[in-house]
C-alpha atoms as a PDB file:
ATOM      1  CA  UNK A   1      48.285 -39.279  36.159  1.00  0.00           C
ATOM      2  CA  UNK A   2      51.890 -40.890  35.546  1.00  0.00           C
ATOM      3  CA  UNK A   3      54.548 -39.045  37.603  1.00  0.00           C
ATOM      4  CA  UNK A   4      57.071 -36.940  35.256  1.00  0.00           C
ATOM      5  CA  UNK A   5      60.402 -37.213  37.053  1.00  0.00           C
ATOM      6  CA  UNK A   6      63.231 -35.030  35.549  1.00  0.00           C
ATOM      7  CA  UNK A   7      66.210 -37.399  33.765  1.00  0.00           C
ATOM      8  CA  UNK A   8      69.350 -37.366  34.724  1.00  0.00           C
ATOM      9  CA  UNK A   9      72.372 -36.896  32.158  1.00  0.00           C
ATOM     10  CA  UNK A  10      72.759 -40.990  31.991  1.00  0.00           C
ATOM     11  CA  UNK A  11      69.052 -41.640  31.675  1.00  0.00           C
ATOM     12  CA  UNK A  12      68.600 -39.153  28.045  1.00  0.00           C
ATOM     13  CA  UNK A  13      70.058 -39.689  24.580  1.00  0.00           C
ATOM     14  CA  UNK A  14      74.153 -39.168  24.123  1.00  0.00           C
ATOM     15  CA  UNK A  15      73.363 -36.186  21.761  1.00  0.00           C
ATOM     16  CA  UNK A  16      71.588 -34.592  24.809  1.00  0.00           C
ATOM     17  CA  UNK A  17      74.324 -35.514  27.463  1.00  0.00           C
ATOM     18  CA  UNK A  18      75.898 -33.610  25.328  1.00  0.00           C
ATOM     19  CA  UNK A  19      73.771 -30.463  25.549  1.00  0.00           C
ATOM     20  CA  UNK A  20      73.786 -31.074  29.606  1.00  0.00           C
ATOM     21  CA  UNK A  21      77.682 -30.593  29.510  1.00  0.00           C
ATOM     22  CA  UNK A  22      77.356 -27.682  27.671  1.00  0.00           C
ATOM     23  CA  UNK A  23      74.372 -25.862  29.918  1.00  0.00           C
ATOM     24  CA  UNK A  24      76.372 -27.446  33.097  1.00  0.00           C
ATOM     25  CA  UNK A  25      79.076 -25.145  31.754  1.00  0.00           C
ATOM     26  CA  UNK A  26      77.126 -22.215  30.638  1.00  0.00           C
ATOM     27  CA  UNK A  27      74.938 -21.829  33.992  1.00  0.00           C
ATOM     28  CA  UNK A  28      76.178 -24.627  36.790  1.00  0.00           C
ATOM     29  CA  UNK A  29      73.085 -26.544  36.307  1.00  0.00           C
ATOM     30  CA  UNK A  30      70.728 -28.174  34.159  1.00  0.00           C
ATOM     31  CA  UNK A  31      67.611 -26.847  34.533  1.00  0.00           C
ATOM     32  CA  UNK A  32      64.467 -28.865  35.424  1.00  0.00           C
ATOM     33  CA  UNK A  33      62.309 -28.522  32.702  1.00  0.00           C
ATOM     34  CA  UNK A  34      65.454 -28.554  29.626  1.00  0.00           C
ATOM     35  CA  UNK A  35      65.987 -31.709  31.251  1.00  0.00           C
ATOM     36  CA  UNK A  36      62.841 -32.902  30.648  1.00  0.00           C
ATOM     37  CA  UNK A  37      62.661 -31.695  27.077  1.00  0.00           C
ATOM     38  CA  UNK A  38      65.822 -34.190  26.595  1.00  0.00           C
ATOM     39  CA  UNK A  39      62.954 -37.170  27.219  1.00  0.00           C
ATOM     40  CA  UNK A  40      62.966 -36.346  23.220  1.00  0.00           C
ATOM     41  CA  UNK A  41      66.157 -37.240  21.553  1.00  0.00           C
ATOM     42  CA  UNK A  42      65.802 -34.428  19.196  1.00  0.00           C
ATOM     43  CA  UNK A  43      64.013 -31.984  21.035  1.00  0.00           C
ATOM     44  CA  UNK A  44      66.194 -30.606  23.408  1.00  0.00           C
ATOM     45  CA  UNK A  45      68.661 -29.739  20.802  1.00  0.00           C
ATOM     46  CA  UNK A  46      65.753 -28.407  18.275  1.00  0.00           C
ATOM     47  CA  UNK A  47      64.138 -25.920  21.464  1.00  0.00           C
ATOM     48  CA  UNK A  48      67.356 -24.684  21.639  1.00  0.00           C
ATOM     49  CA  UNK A  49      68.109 -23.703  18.325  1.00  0.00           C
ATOM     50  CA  UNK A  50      64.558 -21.942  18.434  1.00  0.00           C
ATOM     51  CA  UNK A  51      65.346 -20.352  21.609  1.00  0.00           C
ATOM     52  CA  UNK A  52      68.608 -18.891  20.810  1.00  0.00           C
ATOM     53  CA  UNK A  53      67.496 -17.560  17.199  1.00  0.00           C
ATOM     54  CA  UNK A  54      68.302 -14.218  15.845  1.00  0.00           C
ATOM     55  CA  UNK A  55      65.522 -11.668  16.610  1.00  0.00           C
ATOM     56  CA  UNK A  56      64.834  -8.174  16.420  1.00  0.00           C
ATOM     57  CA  UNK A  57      63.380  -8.230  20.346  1.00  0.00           C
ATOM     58  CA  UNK A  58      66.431  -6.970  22.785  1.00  0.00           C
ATOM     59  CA  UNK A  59      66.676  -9.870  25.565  1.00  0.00           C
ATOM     60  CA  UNK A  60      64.901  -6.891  27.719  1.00  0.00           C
ATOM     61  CA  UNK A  61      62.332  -7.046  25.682  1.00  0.00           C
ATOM     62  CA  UNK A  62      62.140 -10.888  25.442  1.00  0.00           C
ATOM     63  CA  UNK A  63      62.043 -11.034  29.457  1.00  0.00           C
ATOM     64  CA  UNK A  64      58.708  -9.032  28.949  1.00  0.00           C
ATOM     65  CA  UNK A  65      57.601 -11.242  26.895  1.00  0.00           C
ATOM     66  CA  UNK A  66      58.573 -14.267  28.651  1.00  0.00           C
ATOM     67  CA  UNK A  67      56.937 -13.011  32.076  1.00  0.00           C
ATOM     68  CA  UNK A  68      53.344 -12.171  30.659  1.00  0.00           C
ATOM     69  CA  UNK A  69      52.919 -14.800  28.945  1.00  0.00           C
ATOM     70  CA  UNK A  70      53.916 -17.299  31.540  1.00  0.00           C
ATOM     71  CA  UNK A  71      51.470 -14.792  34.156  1.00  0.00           C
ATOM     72  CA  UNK A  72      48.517 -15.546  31.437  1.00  0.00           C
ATOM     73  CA  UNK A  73      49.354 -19.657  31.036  1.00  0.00           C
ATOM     74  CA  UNK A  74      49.591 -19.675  34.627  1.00  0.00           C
ATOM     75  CA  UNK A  75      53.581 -21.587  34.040  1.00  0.00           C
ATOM     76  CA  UNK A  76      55.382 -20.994  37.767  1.00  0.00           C
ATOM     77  CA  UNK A  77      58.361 -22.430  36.899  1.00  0.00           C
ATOM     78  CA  UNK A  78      58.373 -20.337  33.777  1.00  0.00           C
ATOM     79  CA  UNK A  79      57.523 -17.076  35.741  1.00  0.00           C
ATOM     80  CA  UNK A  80      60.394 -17.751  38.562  1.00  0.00           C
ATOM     81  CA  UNK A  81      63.085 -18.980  36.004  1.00  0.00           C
ATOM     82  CA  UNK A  82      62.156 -15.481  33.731  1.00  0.00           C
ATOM     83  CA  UNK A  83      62.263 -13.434  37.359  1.00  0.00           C
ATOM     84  CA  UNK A  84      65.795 -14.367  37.860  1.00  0.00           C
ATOM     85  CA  UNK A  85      66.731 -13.499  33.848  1.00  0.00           C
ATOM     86  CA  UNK A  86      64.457 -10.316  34.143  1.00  0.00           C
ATOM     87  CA  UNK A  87      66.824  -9.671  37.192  1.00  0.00           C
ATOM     88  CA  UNK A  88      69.734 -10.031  34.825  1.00  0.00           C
ATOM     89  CA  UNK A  89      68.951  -7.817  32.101  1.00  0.00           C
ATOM     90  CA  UNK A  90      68.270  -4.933  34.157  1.00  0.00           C
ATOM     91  CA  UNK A  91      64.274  -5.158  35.422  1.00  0.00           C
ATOM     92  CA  UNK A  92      63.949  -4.612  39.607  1.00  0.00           C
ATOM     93  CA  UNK A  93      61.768  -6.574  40.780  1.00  0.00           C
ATOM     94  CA  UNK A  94      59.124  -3.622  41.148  1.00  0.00           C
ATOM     95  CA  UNK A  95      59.046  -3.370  37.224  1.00  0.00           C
ATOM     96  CA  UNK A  96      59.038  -7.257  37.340  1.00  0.00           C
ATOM     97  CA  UNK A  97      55.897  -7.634  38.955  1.00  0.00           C
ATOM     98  CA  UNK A  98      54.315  -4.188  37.000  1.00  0.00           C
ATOM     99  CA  UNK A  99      54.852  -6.771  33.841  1.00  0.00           C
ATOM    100  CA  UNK A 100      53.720 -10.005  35.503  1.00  0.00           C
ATOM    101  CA  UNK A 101      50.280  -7.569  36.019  1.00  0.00           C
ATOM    102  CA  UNK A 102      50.549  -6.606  32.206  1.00  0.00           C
ATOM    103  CA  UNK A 103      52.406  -3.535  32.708  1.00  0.00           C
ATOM    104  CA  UNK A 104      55.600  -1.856  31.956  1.00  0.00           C
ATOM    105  CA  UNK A 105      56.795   1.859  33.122  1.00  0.00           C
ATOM    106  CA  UNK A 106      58.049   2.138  29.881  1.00  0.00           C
ATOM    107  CA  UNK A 107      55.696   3.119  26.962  1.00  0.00           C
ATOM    108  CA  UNK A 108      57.043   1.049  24.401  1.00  0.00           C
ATOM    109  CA  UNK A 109      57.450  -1.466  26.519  1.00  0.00           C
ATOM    110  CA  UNK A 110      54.155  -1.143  27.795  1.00  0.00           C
ATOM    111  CA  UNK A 111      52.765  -1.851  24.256  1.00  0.00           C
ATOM    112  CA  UNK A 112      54.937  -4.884  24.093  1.00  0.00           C
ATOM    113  CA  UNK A 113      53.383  -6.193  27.270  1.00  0.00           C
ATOM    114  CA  UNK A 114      49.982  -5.500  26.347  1.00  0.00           C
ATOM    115  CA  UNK A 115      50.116  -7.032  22.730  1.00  0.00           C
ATOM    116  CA  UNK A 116      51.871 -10.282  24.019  1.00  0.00           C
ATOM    117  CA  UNK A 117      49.289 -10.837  26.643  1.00  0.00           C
ATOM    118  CA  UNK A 118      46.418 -10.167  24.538  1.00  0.00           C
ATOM    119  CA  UNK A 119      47.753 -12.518  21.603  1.00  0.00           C
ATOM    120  CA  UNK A 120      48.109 -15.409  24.352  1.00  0.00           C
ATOM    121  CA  UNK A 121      44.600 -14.896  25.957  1.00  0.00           C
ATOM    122  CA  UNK A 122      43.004 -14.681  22.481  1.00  0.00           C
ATOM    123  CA  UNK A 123      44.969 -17.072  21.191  1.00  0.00           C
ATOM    124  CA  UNK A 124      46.495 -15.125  18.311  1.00  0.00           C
ATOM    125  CA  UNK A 125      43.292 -12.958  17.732  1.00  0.00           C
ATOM    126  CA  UNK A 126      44.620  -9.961  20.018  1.00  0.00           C
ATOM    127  CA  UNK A 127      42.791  -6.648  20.362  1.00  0.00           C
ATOM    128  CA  UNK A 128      43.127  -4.567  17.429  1.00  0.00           C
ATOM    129  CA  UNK A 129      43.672  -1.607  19.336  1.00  0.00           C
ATOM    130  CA  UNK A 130      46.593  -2.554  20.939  1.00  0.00           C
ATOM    131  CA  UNK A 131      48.072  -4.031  17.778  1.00  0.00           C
ATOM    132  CA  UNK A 132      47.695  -0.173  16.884  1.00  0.00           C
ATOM    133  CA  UNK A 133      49.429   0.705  19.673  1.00  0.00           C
ATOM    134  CA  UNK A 134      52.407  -1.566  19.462  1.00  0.00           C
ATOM    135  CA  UNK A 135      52.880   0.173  16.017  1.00  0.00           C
ATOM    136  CA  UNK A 136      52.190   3.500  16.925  1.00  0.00           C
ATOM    137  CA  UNK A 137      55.345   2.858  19.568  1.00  0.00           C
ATOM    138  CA  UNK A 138      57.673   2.548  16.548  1.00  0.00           C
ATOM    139  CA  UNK A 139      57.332  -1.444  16.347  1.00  0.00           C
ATOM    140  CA  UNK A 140      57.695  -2.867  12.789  1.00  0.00           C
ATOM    141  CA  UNK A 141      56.323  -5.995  10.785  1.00  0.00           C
ATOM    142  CA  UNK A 142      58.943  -7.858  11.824  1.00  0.00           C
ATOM    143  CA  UNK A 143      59.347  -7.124  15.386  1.00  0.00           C
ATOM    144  CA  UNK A 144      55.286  -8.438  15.248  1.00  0.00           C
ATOM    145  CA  UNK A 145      56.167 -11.304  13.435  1.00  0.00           C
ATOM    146  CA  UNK A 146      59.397 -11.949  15.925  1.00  0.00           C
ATOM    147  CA  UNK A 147      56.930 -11.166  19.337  1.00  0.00           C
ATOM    148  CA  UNK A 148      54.312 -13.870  17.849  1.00  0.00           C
ATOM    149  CA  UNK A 149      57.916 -16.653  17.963  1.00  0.00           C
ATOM    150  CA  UNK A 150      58.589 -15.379  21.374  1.00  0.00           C
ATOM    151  CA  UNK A 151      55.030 -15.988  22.545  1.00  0.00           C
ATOM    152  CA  UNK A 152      54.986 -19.149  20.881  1.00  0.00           C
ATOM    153  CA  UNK A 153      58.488 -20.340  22.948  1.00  0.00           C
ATOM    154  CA  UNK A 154      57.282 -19.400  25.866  1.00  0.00           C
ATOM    155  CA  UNK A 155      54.085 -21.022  25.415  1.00  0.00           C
ATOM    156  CA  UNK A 156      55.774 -24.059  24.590  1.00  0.00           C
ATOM    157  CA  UNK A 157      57.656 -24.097  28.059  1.00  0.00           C
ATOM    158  CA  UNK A 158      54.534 -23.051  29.724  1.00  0.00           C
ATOM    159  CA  UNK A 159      52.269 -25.747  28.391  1.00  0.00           C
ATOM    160  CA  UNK A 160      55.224 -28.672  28.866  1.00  0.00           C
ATOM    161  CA  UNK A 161      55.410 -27.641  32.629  1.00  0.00           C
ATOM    162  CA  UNK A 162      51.955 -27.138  33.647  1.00  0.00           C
ATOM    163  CA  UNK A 163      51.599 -30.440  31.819  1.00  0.00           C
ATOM    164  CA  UNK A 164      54.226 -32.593  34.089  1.00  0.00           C
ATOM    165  CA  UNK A 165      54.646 -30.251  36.779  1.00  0.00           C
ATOM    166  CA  UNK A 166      58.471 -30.880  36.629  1.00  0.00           C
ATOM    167  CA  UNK A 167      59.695 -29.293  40.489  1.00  0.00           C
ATOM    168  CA  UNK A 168      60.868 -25.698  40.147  1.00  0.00           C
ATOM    169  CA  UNK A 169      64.263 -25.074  40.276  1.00  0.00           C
ATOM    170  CA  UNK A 170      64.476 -21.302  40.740  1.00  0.00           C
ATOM    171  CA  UNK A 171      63.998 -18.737  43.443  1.00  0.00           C
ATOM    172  CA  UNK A 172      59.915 -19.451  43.180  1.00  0.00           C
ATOM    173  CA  UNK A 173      58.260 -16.261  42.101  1.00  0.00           C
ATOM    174  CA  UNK A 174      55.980 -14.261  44.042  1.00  0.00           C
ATOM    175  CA  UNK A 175      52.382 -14.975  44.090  1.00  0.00           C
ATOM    176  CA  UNK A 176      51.143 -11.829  42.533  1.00  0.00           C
ATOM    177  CA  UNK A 177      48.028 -11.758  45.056  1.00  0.00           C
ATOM    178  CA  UNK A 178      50.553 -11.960  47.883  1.00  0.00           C
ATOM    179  CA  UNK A 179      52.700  -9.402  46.635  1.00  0.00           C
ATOM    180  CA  UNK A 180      49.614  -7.218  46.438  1.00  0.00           C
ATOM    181  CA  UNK A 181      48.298  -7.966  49.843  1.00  0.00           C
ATOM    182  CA  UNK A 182      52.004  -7.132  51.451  1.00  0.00           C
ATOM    183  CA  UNK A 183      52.569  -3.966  49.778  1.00  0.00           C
ATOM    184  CA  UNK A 184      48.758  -2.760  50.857  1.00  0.00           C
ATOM    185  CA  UNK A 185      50.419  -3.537  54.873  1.00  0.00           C
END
């Protein structure tokens, strides 16, 4: 398989150097796998627009999402990159890992967690049951129709790095076996 490298700023279109002055700004960096994105001329700046949409999910709630559904697609770089943002909108990393496992303290939350994982496993055809759940928590149509986006995003991200394996440029996430083998010591 070709080897996906990640471009630098002078290697993508001028539209996207653009974009990497902005997130060099915004964060210090330019992470790995927006980088690669910018292989697209348009893409970068169209996953962005998507990404930073108005929703109805809090960025809590978003973080949830993020972190199951990059535990189900198997994404690492997706799963450390959301552990650090988790970190930053209030998760420790206890509750971090109960989501990674497809669980939240949190009732609502819970439902959240469970609904997002099942619609990624079953691709879209989730369990009915927790569909009725997720309601029953005080979800709306549109929150469903706004989780379904986030899962989508996410699995976006996930698929384009476990495709080219772009290196990980965040704190790497626990290994949730590890984790579990530690804690039992």
């Amino acid at each position: 398989m070709k080897k996906f490298t990640v471009p630098t700023r002078g290697e993508v279109a001028p539209a996207n150097q653009a974009i990497f002055d902005n997130l060099t700004k915004a964060l210090g960096f330019v992470p790995n796998l927006y980088a690669a994105i910018a292989y697209s001329d348009n893409g970068l700046g169209r996953y962005l627009a998507y990404q930073n949409a108005k929703t109805t999910l809090s960025n809590k709630e978003k973080e949830a999402v993020n972190l199951i559904v990059s535990q189900v697609n198997n994404c690492l770089y997706c799963q450390s990159a959301h552990t650090v943002i988790g970190k930053m909108n209030g998760f420790t990393d206890e509750q971090l890992l109960g989501i990674r496992r497809g669980t939240a303290d949190n009732p609502k939350l819970n439902a959240l967690v469970k609904l997002a994982a099942s619609i990624t496993k079953n691709r879209g055809n989730a369990d009915t049951a927790l569909v009725d759940d997720f309601f029953a928590q005080g979800y709306t149509n549109e929150n469903l129709v706004d989780l379904v986006l986030q899962v989508s995003d996410k699995t976006a991200m996930n698929y384009l790095h476990n495709l080219t394996q772009i290196p990980v440029d965040f704190p790497l996430a626990p290994a949730l076996e590890l984790v579990s083998a530690i804690s039992k010591n």
